[in-house]
Protein backbone atom coordinates (compact mmCIF):
# COMPACT_ATOMS: atom_id res chain seq x y z
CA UNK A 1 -18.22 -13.33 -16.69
CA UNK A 2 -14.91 -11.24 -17.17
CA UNK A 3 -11.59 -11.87 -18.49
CA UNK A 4 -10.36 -11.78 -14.58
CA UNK A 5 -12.81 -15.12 -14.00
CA UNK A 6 -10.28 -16.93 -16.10
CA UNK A 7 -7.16 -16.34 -14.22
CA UNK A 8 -5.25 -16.24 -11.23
CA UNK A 9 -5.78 -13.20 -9.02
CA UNK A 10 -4.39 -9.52 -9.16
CA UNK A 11 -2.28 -8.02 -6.49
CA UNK A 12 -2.25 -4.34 -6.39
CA UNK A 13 -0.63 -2.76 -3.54
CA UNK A 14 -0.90 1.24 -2.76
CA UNK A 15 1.75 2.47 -1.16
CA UNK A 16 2.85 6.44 -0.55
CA UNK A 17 3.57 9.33 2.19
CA UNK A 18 1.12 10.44 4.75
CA UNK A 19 -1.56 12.07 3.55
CA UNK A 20 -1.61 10.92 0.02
CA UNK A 21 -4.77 9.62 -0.35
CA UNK A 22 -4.16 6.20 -1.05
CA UNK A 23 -6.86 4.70 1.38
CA UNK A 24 -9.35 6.92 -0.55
CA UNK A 25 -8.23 5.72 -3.90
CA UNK A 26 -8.42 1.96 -2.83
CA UNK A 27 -12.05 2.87 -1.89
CA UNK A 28 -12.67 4.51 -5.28
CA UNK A 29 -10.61 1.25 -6.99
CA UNK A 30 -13.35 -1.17 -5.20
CA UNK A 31 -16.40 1.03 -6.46
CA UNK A 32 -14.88 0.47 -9.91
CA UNK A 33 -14.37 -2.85 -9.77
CA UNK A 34 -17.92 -3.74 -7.98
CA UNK A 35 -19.70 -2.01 -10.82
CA UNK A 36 -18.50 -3.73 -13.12
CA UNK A 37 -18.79 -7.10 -11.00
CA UNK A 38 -15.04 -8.03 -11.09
CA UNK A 39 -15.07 -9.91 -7.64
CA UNK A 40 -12.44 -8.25 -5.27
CA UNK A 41 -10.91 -7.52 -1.83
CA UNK A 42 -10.14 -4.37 0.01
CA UNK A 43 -7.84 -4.38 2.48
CA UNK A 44 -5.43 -2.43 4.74
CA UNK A 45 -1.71 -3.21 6.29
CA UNK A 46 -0.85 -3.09 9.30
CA UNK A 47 -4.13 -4.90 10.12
CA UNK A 48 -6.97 -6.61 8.26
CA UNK A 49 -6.69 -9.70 10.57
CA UNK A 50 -7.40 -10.45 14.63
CA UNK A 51 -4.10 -9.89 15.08
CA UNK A 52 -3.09 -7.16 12.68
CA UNK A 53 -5.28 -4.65 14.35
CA UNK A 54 -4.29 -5.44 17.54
CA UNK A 55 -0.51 -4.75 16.04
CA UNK A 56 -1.84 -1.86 14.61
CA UNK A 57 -2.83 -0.80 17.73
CA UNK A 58 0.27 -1.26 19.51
CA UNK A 59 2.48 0.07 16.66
CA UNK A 60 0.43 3.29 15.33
CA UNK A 61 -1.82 4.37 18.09
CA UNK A 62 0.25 4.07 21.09
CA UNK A 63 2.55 6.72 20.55
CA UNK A 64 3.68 6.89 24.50
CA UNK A 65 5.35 3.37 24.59
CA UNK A 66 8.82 3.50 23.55
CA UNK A 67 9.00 0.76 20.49
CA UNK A 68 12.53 0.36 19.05
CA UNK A 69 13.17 0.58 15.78
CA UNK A 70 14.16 -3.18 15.66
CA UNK A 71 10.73 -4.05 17.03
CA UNK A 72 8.59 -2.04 15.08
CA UNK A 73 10.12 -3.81 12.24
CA UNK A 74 8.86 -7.43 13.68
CA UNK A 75 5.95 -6.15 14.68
CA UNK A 76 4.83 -4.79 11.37
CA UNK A 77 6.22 -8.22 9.69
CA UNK A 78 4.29 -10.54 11.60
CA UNK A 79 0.93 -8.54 11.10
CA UNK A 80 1.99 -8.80 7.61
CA UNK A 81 2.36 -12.60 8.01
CA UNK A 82 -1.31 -12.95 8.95
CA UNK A 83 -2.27 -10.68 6.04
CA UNK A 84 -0.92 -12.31 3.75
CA UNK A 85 -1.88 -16.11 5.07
CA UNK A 86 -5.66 -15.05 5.91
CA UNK A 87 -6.72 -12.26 3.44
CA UNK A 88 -4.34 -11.82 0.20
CA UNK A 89 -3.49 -15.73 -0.58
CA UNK A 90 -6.64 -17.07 -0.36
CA UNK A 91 -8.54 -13.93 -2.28
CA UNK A 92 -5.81 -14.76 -5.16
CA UNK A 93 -6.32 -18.79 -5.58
CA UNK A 94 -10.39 -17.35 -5.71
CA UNK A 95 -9.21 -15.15 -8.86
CA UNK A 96 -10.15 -11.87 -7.68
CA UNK A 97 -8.45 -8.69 -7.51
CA UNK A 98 -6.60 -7.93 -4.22
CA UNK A 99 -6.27 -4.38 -3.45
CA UNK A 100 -3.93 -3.49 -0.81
CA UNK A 101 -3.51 -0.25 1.30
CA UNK A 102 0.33 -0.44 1.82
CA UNK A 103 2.04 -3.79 2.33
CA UNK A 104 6.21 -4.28 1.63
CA UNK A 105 7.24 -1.02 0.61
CA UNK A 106 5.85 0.63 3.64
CA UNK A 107 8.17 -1.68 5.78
CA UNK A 108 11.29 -0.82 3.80
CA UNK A 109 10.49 3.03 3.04
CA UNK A 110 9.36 3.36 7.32
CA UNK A 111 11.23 1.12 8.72
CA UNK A 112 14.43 1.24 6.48
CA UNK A 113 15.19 4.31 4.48
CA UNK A 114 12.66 6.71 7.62
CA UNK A 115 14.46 4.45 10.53
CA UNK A 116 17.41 3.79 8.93
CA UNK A 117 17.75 0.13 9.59
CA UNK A 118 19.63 -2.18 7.40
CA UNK A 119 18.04 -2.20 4.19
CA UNK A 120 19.38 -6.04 3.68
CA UNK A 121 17.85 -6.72 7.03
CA UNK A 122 14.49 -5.57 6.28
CA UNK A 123 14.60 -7.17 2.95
CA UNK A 124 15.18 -10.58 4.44
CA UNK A 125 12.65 -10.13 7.40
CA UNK A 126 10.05 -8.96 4.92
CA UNK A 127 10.66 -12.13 2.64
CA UNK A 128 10.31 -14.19 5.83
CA UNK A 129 7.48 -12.75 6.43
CA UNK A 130 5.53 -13.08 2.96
CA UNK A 131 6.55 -16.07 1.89
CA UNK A 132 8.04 -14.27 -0.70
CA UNK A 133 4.48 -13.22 -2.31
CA UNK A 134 5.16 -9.92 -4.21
CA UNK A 135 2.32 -7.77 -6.14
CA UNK A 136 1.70 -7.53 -10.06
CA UNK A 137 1.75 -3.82 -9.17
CA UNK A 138 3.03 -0.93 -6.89
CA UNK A 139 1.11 2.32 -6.97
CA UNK A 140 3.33 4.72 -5.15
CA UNK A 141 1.28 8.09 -4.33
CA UNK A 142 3.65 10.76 -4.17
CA UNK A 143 3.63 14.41 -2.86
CA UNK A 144 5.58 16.98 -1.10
CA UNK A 145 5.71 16.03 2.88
CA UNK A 146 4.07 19.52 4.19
CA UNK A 147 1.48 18.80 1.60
CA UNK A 148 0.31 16.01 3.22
CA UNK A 149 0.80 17.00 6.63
CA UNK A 150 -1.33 20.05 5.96
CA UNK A 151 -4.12 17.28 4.51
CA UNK A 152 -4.15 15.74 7.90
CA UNK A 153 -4.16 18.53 9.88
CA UNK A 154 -7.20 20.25 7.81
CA UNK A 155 -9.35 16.52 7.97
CA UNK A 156 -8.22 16.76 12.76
CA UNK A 157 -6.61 13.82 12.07
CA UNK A 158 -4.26 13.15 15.24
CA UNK A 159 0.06 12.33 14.74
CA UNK A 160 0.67 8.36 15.11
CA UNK A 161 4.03 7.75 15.99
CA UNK A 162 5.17 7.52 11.96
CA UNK A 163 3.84 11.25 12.48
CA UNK A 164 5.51 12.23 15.29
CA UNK A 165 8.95 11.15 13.59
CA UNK A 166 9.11 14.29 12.17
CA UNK A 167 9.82 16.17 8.81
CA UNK A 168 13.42 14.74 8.38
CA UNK A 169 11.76 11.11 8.77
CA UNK A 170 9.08 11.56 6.52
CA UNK A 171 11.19 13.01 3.76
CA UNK A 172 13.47 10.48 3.86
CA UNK A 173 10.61 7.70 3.68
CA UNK A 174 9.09 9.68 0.51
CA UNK A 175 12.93 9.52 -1.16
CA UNK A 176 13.13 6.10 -0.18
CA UNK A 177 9.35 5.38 -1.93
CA UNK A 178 10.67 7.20 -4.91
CA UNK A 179 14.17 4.60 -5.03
CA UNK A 180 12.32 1.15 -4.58
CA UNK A 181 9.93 2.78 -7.53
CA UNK A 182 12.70 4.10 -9.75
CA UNK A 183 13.18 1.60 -12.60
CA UNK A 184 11.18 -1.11 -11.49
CA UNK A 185 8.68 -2.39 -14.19
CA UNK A 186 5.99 -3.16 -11.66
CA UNK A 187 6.00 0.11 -9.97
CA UNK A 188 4.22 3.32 -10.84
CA UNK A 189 4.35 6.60 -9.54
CA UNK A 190 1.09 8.92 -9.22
CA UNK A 191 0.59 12.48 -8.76
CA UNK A 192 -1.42 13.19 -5.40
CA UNK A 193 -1.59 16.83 -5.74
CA UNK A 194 -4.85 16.78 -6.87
CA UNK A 195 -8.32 16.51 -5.82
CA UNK A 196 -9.47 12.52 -5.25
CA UNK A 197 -11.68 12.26 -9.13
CA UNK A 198 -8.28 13.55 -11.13
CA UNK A 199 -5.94 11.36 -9.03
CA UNK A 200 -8.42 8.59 -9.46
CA UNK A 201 -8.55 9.20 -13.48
CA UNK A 202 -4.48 8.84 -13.31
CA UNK A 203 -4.96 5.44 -10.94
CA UNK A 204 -6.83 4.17 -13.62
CA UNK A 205 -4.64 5.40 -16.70
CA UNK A 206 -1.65 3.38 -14.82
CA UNK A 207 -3.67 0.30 -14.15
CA UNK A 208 -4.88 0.16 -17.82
CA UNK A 209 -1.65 0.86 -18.79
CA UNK A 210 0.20 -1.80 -16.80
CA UNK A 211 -2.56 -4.77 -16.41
CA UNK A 212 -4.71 -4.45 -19.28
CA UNK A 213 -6.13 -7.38 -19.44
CA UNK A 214 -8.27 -6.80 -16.12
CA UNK A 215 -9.07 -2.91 -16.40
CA UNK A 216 -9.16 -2.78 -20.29
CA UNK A 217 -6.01 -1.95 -21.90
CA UNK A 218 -6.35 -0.84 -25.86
CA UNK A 219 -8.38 -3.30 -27.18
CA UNK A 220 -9.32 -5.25 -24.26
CA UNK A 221 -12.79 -3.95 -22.36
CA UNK A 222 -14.34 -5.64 -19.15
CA UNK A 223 -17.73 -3.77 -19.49
């Protein structure tokens, strides 16, 4: 039995530009955690429920309907709604470790700093939408925009309509990543400009770092 069978549950959220790797390194997190039998849940936002993939169908694969900003905003809230009432909630009051492919931060760094939408606005809808459930820790996955771009273009992966924004958008939603992450405790930014096993090996020097007591701080081992 670990330490983590003794506590509430872990909410770890990866959030980042396009490209960065992040739903790689949640795969990688969940092979660490399984072999070392810490129960856990993988998941991904917008979707993850009934009715989060049929949002995420509407909102990132249908990029020839014409979705105002103001909507894609609800739309991306009220998948996160489900999320968090079907998948992340329950997972914590079981005690394991939630891992989440983006969640919040994608909604304000998108929808506010990329679409420039009231950042008060988004704040509140996002509250509204969680319940107000916020993670023990952010890992923001950071690299230059044509870096990622050039990753998705090299693996044929087609433009969604976050995509087809353009540069100027997706620069603006990495600055906006890099202020909800400046100065905030809970938050830490990785390095993507590597290859997956040296990103991973700085994914895990953060999460040992910043929630020792599951992934074996100094001191502290869940072998």
């Amino acid at each position: 039995m670990t330490e983590l069978d003794q506590r509430r549950g872990v909410f770890i959220v990866l959030e980042g530009v396009e490209g960065a790797g992040k739903t790689t390194q949640a795969r990688m997190i969940g092979e660490w955690l399984h072999a070392r039998g810490v129960p856990h849940t993988i998941a991904r936002e917008p979707g993850g429920t009934a009715v989060g993939e049929a949002i995420r169908h509407v909102v990132q694969d249908r990029p020839e309907l014409e979705v105002p900003p103001e909507t894609e905003l609800l739309l991306y809230v009220a998948s996160r709604a489900a999320y968090v009432a079907e998948i992340v909630r329950p997972a914590l009051a079981r005690g394991e470790v939630v891992v989440s492919d983006r969640y919040s931060w994608s909604t304000l760094a998108y929808q506010g700093y990329g679409r420039e939408l009231d950042l008060e606005a988004v704040l509140a809808v996002n509250r509204f939408g969680t319940g107000g459930l916020e993670p023990d820790l952010y890992l923001v996955f950071d690299l230059p925009v044509e870096v990622g771009r050039a990753r998705q273009r090299a693996s044929g992966q087609s433009d969604d309509r976050m995509e087809q924004a353009g540069p100027s958008f997706l620069q603006r939603v990495r600055e906006g990543y890099h202020a909800l992450a400046g100065g905030n405790p809970q938050a830490r930014i990785v390095e993507a400009d590597a290859d997956p096993e040296v990103v991973f090996e700085r994914v895990l020097s953060a999460l040992r770092e910043a929630l020792p007591e599951t992934f074996g701080g100094p001191g502290v081992s869940i072998e």
